[in-house]
N, C-alpha and C. Protein backbone atom coordinates (compact mmCIF):
# COMPACT_ATOMS: atom_id res chain seq x y z
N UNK A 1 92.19 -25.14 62.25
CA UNK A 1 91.99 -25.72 63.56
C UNK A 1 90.77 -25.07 64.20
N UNK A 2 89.50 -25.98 64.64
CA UNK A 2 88.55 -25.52 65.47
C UNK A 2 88.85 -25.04 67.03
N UNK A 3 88.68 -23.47 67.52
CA UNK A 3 88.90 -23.40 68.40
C UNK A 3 88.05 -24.29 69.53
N UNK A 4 88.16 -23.82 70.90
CA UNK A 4 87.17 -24.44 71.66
C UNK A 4 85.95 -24.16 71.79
N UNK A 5 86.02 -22.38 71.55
CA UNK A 5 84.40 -21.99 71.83
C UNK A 5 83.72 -22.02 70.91
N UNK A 6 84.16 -22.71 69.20
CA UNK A 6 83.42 -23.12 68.18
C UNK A 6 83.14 -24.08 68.76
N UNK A 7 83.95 -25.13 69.10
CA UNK A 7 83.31 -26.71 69.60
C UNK A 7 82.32 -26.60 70.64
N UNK A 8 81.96 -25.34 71.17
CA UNK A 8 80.70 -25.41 72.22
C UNK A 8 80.16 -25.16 71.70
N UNK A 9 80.20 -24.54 70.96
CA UNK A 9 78.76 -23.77 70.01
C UNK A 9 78.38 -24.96 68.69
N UNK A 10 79.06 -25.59 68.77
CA UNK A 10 78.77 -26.85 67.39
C UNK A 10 78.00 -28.30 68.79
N UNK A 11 78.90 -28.22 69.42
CA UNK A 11 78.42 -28.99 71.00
C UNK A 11 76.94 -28.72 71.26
N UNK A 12 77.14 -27.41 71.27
CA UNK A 12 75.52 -26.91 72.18
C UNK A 12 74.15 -27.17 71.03
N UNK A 13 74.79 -26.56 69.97
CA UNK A 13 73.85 -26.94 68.66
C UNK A 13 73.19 -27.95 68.63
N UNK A 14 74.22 -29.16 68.19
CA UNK A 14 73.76 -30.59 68.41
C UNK A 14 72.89 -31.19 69.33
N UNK A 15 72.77 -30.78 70.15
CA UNK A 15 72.56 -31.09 71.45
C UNK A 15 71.23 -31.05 71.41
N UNK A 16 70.94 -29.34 71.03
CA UNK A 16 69.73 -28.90 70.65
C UNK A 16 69.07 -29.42 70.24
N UNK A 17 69.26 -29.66 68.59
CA UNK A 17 68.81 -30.35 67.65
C UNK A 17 68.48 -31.63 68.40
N UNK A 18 69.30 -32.29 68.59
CA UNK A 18 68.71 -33.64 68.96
C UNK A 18 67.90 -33.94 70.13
N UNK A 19 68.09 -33.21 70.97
CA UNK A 19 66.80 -33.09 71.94
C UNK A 19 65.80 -32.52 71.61
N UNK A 20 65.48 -31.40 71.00
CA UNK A 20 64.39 -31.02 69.51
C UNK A 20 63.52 -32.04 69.34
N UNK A 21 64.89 -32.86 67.88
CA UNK A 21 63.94 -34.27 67.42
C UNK A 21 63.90 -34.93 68.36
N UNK A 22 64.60 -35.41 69.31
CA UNK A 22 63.60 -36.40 70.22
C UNK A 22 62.63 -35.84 70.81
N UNK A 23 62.27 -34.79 70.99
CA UNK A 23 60.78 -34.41 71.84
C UNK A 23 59.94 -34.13 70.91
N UNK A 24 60.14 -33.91 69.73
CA UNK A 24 58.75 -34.54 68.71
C UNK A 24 58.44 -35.78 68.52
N UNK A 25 59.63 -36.50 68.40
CA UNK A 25 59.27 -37.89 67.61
C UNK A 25 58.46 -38.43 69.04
N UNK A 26 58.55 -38.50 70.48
CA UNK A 26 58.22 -38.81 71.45
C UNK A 26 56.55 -38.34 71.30
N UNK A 27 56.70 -36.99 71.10
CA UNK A 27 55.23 -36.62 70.73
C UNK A 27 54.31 -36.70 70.23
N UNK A 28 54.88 -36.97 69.11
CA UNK A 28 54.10 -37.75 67.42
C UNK A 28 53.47 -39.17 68.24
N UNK A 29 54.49 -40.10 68.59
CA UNK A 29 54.32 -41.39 69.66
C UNK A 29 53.10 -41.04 70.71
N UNK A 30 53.49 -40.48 71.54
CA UNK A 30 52.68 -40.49 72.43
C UNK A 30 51.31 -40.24 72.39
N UNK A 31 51.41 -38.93 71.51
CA UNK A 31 49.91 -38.87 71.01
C UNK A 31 49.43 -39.72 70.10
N UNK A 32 49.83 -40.29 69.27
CA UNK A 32 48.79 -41.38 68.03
C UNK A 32 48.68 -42.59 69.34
N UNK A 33 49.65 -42.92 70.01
CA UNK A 33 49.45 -44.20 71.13
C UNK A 33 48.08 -43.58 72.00
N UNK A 34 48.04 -42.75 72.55
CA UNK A 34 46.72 -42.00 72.94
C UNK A 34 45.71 -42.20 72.46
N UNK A 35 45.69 -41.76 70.73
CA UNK A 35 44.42 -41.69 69.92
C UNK A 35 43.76 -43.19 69.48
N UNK A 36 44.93 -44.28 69.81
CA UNK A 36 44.62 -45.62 69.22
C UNK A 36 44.10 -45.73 70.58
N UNK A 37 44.74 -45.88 71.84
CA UNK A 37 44.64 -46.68 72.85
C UNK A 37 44.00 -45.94 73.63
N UNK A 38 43.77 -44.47 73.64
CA UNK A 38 43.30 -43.94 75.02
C UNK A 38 41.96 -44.39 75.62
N UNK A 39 41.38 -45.36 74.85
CA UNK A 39 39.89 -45.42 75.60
C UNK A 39 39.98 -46.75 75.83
N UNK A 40 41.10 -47.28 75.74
CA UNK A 40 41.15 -49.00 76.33
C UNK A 40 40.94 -49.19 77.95
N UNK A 41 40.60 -50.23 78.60
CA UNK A 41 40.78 -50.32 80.01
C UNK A 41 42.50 -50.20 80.35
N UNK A 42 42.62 -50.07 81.92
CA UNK A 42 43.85 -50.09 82.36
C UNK A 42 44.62 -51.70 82.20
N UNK A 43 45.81 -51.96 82.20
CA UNK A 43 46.18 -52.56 81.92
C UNK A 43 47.17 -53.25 83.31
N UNK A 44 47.45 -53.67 84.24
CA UNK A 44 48.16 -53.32 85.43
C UNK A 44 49.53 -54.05 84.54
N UNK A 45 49.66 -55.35 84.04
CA UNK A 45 50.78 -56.33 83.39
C UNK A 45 51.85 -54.90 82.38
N UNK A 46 51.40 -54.51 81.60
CA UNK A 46 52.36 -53.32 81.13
C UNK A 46 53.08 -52.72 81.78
N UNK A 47 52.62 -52.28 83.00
CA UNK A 47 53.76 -51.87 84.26
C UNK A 47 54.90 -52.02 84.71
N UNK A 48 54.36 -53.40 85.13
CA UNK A 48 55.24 -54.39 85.91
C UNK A 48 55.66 -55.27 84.83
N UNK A 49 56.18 -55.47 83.62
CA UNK A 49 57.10 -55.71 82.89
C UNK A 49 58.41 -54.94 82.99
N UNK A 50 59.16 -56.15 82.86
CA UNK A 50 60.56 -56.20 83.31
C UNK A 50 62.12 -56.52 82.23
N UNK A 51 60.70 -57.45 80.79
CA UNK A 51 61.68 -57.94 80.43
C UNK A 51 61.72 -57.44 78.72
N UNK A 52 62.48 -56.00 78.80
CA UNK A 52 62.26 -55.63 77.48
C UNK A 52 63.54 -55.47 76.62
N UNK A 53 63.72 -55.88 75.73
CA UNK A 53 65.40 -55.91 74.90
C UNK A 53 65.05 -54.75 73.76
N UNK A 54 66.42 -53.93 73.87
CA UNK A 54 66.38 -53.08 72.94
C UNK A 54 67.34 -53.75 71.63
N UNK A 55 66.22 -53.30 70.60
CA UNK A 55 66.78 -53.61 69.31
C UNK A 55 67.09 -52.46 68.23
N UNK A 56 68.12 -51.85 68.13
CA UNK A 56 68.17 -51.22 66.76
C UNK A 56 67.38 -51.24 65.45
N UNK A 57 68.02 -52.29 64.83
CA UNK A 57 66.95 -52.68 63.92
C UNK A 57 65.41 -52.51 64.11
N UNK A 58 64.82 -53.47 64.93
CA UNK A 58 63.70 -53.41 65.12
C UNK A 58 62.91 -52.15 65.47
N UNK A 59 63.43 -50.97 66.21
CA UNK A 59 62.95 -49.49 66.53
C UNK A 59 62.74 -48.75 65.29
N UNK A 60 63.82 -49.33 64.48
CA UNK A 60 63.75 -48.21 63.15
C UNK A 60 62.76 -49.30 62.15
N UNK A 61 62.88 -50.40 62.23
CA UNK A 61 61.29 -51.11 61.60
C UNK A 61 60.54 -50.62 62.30
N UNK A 62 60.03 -50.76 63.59
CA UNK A 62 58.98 -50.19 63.60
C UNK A 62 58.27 -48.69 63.25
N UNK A 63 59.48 -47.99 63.18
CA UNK A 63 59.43 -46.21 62.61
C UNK A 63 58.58 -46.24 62.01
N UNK A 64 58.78 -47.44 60.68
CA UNK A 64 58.41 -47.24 59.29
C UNK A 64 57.31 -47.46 58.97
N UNK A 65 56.73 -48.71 60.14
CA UNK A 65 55.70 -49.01 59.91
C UNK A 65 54.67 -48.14 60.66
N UNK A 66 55.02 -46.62 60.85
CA UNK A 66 53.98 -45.74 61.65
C UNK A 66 53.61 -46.23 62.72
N UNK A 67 54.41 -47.02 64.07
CA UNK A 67 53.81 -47.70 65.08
C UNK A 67 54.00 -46.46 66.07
N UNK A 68 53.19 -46.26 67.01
CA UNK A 68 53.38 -45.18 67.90
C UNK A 68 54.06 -45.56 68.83
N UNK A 69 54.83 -46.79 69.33
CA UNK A 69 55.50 -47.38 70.28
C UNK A 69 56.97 -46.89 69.20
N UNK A 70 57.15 -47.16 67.97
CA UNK A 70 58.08 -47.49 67.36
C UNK A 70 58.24 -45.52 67.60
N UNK A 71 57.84 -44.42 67.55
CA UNK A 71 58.17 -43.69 67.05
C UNK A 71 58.34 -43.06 68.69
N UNK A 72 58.30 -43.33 69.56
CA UNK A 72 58.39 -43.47 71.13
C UNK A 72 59.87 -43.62 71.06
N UNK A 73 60.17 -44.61 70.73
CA UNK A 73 61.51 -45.56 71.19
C UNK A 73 62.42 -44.80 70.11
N UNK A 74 62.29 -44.35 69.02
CA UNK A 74 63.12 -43.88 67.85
C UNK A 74 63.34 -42.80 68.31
N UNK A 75 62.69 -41.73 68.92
CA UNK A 75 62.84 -40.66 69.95
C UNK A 75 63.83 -40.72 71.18
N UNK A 76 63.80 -41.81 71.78
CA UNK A 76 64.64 -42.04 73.05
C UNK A 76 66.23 -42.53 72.33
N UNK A 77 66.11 -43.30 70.88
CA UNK A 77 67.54 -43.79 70.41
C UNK A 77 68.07 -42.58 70.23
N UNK A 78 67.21 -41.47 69.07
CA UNK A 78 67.47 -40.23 68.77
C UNK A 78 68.69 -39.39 69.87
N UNK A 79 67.68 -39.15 71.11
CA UNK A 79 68.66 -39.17 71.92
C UNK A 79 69.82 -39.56 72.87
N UNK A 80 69.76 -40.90 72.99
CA UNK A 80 71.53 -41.78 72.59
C UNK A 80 72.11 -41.20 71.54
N UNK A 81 72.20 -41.45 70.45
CA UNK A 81 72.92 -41.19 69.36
C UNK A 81 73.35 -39.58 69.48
N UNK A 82 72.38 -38.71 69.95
CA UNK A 82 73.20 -37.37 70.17
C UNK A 82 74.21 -37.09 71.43
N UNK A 83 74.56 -38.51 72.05
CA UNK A 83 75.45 -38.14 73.21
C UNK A 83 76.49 -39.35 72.63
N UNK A 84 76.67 -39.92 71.56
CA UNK A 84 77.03 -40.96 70.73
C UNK A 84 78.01 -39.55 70.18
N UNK A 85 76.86 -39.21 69.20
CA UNK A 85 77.62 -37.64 68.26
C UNK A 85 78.52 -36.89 69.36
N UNK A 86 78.16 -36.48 70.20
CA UNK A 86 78.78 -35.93 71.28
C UNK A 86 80.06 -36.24 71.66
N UNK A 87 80.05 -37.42 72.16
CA UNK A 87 81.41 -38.09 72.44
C UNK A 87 82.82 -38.15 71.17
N UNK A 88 82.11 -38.53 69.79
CA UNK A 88 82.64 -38.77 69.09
C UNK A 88 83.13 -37.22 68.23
N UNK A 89 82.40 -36.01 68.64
CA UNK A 89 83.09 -35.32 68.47
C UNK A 89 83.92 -34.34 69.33
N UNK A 90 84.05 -35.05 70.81
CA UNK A 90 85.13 -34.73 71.66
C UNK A 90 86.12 -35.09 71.28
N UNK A 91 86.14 -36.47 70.67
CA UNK A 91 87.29 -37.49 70.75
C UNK A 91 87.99 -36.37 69.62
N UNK A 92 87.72 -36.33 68.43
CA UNK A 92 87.95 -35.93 67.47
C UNK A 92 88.39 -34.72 67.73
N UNK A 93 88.13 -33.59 68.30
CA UNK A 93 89.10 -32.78 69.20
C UNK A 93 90.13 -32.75 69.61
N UNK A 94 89.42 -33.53 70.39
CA UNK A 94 90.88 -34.22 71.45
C UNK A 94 92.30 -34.85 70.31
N UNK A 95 91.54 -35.47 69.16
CA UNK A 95 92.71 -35.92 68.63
C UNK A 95 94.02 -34.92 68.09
N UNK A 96 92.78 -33.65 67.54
CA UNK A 96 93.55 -32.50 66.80
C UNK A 96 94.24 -32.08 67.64
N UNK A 97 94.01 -31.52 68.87
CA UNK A 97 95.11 -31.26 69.62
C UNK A 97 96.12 -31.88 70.45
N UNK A 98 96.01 -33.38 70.21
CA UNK A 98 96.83 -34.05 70.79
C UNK A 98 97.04 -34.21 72.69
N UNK A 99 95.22 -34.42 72.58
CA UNK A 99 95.31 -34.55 74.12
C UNK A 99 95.61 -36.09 74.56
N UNK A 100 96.26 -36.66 75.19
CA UNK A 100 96.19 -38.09 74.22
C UNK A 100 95.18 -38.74 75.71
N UNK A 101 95.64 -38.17 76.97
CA UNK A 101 95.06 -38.80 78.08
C UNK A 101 92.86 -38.38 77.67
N UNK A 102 92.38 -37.59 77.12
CA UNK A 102 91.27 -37.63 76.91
C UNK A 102 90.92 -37.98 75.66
N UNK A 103 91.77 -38.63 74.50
CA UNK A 103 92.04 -39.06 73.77
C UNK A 103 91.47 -40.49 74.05
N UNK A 104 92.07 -40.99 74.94
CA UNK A 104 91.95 -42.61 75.83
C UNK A 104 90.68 -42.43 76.68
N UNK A 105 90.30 -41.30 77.09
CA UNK A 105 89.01 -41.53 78.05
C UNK A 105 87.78 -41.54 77.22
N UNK A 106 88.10 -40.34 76.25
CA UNK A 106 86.72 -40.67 75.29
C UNK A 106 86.19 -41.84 74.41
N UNK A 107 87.28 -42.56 74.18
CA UNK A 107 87.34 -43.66 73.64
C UNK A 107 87.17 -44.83 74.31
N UNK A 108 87.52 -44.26 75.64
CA UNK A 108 87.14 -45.59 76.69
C UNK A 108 84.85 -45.39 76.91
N UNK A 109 85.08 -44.07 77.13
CA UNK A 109 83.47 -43.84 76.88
C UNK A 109 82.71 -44.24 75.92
N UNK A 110 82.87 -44.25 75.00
CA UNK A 110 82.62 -44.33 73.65
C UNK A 110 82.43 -45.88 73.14
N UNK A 111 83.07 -46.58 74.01
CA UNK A 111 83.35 -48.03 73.63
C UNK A 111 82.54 -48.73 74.78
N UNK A 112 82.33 -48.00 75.88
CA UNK A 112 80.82 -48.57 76.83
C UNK A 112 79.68 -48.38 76.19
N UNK A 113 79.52 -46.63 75.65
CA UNK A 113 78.06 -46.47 75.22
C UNK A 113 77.80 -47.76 73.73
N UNK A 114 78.73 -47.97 73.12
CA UNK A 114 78.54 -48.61 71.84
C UNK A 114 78.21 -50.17 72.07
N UNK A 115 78.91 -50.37 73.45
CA UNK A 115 78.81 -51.81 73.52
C UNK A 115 77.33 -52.23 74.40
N UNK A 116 77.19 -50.60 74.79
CA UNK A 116 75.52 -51.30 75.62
C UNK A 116 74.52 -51.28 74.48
N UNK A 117 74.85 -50.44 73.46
CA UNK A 117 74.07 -50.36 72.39
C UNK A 117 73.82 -51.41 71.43
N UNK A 118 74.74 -52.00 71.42
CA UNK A 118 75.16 -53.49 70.36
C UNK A 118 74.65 -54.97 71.27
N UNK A 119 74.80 -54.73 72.65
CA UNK A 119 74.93 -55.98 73.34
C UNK A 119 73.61 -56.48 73.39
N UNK A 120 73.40 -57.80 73.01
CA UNK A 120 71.78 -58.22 73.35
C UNK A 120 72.06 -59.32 74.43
């Protein structure tokens, strides 16, 4: 049985890590988007866009294809998915010890973050 102050320290780890990789992959992004685009004129319409859909799929296509937008956005999923990991290893806690009322809340959490993630 994992005590609790292992699960902070496996908690805090993760956490790390994935805020880590997302502030490179953001970096890697930001700077090649720089090195392509930095000497373009201003753009004012990029701004004031409103209407952008997040795609799974499509973030991790664009990864692949070395897009600096794609490796931007794979950075920001990066970090969803470590509060994804997060949750899912509360729940899993929670199960071992038979908490059952945070048992039901994490799972109630867990089933918002997944469904904003899935929903187009």
């Amino acid at each position: 049985m994992i005590s609790e102050l292992k699960l902070k320290h496996l908690l805090g780890l993760l956490l790390q890590i994935g805020i880590i990789l997302s502030i490179l992959l953001v970096l890697v992004g930001g700077i090649s988007f720089l090195l392509q685009h930095g000497g373009e004129s201003y753009q004012n319409n990029v701004i004031l866009s409103t209407n952008y859909d997040i795609d799974i799929i499509k973030i991790w296509h664009n990864h692949h294809f070395n897009s600096p937008i794609g490796f931007i956005e794979l950075g920001l999923l990066t970090l969803v998915i470590m509060q994804v990991l997060r949750v899912v290893l509360l729940a899993l806690y929670y199960i071992l010890i038979r908490d059952y009322w945070f048992i039901s809340f994490n799972i109630f959490i867990l089933s918002i973050i997944l469904f904003s993630l899935i929903r187009q």
